[in-house]
Protein backbone atom coordinates (compact mmCIF):
# COMPACT_ATOMS: atom_id res chain seq x y z
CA UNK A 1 18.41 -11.65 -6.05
CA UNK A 2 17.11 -14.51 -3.73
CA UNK A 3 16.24 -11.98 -1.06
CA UNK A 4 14.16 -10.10 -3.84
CA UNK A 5 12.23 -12.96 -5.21
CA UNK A 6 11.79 -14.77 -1.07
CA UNK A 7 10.18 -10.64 -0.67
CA UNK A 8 7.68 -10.98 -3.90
CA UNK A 9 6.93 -14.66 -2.45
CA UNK A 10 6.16 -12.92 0.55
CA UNK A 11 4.15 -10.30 -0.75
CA UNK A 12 1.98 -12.94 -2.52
CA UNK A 13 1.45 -14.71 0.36
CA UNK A 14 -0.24 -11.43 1.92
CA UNK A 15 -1.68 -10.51 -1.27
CA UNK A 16 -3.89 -13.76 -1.30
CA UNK A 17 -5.01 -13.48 1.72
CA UNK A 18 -5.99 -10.44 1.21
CA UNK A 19 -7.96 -11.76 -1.97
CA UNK A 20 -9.43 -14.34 -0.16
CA UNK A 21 -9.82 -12.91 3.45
CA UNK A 22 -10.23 -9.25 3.23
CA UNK A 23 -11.63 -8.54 7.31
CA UNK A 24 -8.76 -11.32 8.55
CA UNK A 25 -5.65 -9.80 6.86
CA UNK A 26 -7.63 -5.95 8.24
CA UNK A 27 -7.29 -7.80 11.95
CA UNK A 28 -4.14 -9.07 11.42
CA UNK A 29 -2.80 -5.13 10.90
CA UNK A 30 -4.77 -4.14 13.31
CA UNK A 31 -3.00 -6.98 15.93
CA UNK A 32 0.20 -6.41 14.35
CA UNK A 33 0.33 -2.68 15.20
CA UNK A 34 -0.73 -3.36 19.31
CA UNK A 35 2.78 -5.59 19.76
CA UNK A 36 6.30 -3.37 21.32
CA UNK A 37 7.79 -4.31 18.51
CA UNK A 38 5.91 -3.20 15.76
CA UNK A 39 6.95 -0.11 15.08
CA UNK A 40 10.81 -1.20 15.46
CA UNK A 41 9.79 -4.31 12.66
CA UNK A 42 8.25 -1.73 10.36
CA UNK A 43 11.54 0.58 10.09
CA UNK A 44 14.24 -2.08 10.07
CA UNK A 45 12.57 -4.42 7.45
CA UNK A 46 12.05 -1.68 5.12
CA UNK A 47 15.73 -0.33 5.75
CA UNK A 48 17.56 -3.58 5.24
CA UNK A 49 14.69 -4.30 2.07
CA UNK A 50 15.72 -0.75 0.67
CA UNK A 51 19.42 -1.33 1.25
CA UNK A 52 19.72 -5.09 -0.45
CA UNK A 53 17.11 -3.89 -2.87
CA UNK A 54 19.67 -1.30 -3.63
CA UNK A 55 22.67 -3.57 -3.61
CA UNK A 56 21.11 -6.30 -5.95
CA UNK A 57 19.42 -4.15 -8.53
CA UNK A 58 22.00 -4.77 -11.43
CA UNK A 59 20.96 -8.20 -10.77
CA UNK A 60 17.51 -8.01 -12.00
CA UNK A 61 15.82 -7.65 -15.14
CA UNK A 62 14.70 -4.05 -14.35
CA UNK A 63 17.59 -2.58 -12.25
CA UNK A 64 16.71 0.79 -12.40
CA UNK A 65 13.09 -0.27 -11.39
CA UNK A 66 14.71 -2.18 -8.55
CA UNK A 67 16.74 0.54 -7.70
CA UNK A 68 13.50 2.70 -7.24
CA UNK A 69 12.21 0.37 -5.39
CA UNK A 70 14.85 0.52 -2.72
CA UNK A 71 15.28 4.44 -2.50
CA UNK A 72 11.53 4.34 -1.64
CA UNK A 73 11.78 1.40 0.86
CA UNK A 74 14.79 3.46 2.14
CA UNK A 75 13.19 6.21 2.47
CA UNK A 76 9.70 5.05 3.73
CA UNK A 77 12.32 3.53 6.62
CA UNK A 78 14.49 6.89 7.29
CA UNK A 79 10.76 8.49 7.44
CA UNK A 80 8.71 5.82 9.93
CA UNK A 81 12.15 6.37 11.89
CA UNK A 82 11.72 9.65 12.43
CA UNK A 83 7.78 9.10 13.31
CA UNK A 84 6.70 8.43 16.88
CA UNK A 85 5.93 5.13 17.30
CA UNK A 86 2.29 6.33 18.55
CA UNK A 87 1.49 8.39 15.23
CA UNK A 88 2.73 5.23 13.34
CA UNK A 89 0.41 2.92 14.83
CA UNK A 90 -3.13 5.39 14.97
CA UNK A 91 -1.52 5.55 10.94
CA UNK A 92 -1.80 1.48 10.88
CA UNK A 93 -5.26 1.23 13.04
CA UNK A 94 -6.45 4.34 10.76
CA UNK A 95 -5.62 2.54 7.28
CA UNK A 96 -6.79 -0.61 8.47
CA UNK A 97 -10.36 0.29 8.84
CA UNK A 98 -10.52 2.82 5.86
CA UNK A 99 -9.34 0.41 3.59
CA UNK A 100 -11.16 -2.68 4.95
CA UNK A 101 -13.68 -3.02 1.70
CA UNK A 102 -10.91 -2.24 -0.70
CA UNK A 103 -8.47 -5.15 0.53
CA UNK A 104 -9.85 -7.66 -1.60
CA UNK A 105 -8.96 -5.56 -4.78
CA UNK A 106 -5.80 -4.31 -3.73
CA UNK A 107 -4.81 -7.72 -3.35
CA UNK A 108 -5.59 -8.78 -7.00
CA UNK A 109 -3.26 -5.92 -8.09
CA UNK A 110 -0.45 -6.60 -5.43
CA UNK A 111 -0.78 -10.34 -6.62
CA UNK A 112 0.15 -9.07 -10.14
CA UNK A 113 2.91 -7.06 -8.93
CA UNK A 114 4.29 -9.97 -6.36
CA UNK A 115 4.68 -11.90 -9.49
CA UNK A 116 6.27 -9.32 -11.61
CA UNK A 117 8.75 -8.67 -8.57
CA UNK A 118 9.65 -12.34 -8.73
CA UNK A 119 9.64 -12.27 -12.44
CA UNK A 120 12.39 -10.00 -12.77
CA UNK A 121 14.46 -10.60 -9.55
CA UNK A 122 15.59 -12.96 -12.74
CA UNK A 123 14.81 -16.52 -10.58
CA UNK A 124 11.91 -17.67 -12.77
């Protein structure tokens, strides 16, 4: 349950910024993707996140959300896996700039759901 509600503190943290710094948290995408080791990062956090997320669910408030949760983290991990790194990254470069103007309202919502992740990982 800890490693859900450290993952919806997480999330808020990039949710705010991308309330309060749209272009900055678009750069900091855009940067992420150009390290070695992104595309590595991206498929192992969201496999170990699926699995735990998995694990812990009958911990939460909403287990069978939870449990959602980490069949699509999962599988959003078994998938990027089986993507070349070079697809995943024009993918991150792509989204980046598309959704540039939109970050600042996807970031109110994600702010509402950061909280409601931490709500019901049942630490609050």
């Amino acid at each position: 349950m800890y490693f859900i509600a450290a993952f919806g503190l997480l999330m808020l943290l990039f949710s705010l910024v991308m309330v309060v710094k749209p272009a900055a948290f678009a750069d900091g995408i855009i940067a992420f993707s150009e390290q070695p080791y992104f595309h590595i990062v991206e498929v192992v956090s969201r496999i170990i996140a699926g699995v735990i997320f998995i694990q812990y669910c009958a911990d939460t408030r909403f287990p069978q959300f939870f449990l959602a949760i980490g069949i699509v983290l999962l599988c959003v991990g078994i998938g990027l896996a089986c993507t070349p790194p070079s697809k995943h990254r024009k993918f991150a470069l792509w989204s980046a700039q598309a959704f540039k103007n939109q970050f600042r309202l996807i970031g109110v919502v994600s702010v509402l759901l950061s909280l409601l992740l931490i709500y019901a990982a049942g630490i609050a």
